[in-house]
C-alpha atoms as a PDB file:
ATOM      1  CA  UNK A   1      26.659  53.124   7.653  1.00  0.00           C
ATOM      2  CA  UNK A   2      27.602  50.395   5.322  1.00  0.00           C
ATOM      3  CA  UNK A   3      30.325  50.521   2.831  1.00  0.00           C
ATOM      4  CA  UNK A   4      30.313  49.221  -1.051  1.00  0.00           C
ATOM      5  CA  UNK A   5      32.196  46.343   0.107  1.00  0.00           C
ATOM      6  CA  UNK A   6      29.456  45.128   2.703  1.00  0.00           C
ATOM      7  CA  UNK A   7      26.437  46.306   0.384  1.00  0.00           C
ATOM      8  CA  UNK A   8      28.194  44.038  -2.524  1.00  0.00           C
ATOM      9  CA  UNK A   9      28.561  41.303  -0.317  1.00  0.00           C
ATOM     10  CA  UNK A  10      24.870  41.471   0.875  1.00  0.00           C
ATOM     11  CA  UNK A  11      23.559  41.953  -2.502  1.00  0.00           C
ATOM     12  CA  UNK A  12      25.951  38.289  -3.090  1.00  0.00           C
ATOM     13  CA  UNK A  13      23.907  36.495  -0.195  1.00  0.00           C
ATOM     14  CA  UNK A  14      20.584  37.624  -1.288  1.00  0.00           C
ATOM     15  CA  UNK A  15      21.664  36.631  -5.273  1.00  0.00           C
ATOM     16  CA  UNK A  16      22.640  33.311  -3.413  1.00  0.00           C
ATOM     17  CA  UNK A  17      19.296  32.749  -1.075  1.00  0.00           C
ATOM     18  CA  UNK A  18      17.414  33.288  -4.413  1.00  0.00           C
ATOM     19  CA  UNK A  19      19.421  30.809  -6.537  1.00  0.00           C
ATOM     20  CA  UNK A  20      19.178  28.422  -3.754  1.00  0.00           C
ATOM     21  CA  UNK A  21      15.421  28.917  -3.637  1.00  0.00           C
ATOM     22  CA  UNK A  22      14.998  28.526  -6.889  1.00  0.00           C
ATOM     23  CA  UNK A  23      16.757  25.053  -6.691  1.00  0.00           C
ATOM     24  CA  UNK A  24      15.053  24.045  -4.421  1.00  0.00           C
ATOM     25  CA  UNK A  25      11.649  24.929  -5.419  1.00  0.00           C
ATOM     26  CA  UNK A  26      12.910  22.772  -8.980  1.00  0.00           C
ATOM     27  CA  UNK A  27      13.814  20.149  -7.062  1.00  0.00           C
ATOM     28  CA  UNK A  28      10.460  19.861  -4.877  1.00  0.00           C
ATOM     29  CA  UNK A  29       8.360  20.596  -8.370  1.00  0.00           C
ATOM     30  CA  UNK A  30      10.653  17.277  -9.605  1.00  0.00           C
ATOM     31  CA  UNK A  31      10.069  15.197  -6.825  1.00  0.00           C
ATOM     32  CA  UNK A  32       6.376  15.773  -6.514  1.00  0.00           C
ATOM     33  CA  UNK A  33       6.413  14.852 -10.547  1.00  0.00           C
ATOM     34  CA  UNK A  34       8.023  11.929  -9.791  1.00  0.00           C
ATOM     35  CA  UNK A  35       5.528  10.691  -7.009  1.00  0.00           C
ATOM     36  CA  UNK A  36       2.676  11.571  -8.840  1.00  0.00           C
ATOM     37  CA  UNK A  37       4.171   9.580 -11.810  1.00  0.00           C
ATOM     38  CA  UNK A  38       4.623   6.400  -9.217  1.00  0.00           C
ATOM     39  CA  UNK A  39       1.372   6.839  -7.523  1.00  0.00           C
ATOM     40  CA  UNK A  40      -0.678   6.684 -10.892  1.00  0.00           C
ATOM     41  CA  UNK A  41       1.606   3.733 -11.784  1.00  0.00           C
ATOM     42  CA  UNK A  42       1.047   2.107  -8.635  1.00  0.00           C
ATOM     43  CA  UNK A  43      -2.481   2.792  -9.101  1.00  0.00           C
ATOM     44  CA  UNK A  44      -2.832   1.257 -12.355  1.00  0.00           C
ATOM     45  CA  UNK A  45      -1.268  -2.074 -10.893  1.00  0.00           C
ATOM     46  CA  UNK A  46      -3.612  -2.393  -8.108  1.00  0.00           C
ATOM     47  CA  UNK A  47      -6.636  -1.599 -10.228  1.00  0.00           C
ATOM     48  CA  UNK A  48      -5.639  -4.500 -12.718  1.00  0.00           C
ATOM     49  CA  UNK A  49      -4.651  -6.827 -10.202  1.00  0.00           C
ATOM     50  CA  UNK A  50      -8.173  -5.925  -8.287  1.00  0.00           C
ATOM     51  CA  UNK A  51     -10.205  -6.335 -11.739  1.00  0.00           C
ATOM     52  CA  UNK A  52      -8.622  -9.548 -11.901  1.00  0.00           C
ATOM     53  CA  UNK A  53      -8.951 -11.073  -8.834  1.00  0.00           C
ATOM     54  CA  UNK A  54     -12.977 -10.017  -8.825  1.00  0.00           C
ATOM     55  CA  UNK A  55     -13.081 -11.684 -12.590  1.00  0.00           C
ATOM     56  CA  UNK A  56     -11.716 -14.875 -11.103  1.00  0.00           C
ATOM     57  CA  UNK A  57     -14.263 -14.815  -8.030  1.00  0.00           C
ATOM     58  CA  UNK A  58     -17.164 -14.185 -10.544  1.00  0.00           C
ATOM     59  CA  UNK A  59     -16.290 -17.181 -12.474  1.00  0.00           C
ATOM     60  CA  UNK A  60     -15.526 -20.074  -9.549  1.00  0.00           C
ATOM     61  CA  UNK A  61     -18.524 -21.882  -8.651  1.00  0.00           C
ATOM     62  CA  UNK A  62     -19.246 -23.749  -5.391  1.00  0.00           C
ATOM     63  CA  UNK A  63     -18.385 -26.567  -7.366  1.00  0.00           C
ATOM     64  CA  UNK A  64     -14.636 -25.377  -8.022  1.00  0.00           C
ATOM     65  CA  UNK A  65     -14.399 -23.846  -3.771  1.00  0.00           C
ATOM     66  CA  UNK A  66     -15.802 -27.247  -2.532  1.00  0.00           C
ATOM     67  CA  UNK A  67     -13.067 -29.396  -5.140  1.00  0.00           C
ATOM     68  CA  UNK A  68     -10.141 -26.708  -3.773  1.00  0.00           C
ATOM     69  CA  UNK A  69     -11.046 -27.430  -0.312  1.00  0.00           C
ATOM     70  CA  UNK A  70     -11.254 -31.240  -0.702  1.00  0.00           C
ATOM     71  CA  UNK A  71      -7.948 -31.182  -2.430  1.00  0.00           C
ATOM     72  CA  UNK A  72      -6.498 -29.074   0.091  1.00  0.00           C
ATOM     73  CA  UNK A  73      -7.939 -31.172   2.780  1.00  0.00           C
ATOM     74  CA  UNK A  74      -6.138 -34.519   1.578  1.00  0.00           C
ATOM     75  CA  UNK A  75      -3.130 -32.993   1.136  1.00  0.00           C
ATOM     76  CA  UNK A  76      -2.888 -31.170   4.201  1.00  0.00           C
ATOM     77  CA  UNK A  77      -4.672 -33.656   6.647  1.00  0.00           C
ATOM     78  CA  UNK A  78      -3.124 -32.265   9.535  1.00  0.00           C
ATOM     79  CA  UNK A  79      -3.624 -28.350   8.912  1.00  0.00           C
ATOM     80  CA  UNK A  80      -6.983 -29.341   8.080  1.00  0.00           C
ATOM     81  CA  UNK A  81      -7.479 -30.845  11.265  1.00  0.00           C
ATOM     82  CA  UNK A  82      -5.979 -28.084  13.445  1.00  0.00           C
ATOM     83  CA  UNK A  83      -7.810 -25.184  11.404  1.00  0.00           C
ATOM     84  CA  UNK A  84     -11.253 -27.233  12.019  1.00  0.00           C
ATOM     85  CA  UNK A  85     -10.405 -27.295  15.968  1.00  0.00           C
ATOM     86  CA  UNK A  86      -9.534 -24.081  16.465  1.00  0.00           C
ATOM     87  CA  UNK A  87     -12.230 -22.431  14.413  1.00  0.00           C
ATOM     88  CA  UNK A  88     -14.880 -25.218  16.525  1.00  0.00           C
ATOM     89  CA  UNK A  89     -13.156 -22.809  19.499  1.00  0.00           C
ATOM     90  CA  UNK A  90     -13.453 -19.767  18.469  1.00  0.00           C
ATOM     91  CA  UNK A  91     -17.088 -20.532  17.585  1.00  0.00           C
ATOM     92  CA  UNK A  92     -18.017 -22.129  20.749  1.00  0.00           C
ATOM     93  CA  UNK A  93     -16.249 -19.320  22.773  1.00  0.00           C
ATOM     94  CA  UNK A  94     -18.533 -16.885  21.127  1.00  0.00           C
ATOM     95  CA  UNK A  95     -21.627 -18.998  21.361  1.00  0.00           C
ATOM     96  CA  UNK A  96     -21.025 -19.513  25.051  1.00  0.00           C
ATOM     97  CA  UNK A  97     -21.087 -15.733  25.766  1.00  0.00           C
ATOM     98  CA  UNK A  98     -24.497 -15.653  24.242  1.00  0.00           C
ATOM     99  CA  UNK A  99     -26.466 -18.294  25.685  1.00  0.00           C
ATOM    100  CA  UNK A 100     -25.226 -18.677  29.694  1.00  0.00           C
END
């Protein structure tokens, strides 16, 4: 049988085990506030950035791609060069699969 002193001291832990509970169920509730806050935020920035980028596609023309690409390509002779060979490659390597 338990005494008054161990019954008090159990009734201590058990006050305890709920106050820690309780703490940490408030600190969980927090923490999933504060993710759901960053998530929408985070959200919000991709969805701009997204309607942005497709507003810029939908206005270039082939006009503005094939000035970009000539500019690019006298600037950047070299790069141009190398990016041409290995896409001729790639392209050939496929090709060649298909039609031995």
């Amino acid at each position: 049988m338990s005494t008054p002193r161990e019954e008090n001291k159990a009734e201590g832990a058990i006050e305890d085990a709920k106050e820690t509970a309780a703490d940490a169920k408030d600190a969980v509730e927090d923490g999933f506030e504060t993710a759901k806050v960053k998530v929408a935020e985070g959200y919000e920035k991709v969805s701009e950035k997204a309607h942005k980028a497709w507003d810029k596609a939908a206005d270039t023309t082939i006009h503005d791609v094939e000035h970009s690409a000539t500019v690019f390509i006298r600037k950047n002779p070299g790069k141009s060069l190398l990016f041409a060979a290995t896409a001729g490659l790639v392209i050939g390597a496929i090709f060649r699969g298909r039609f031995s």
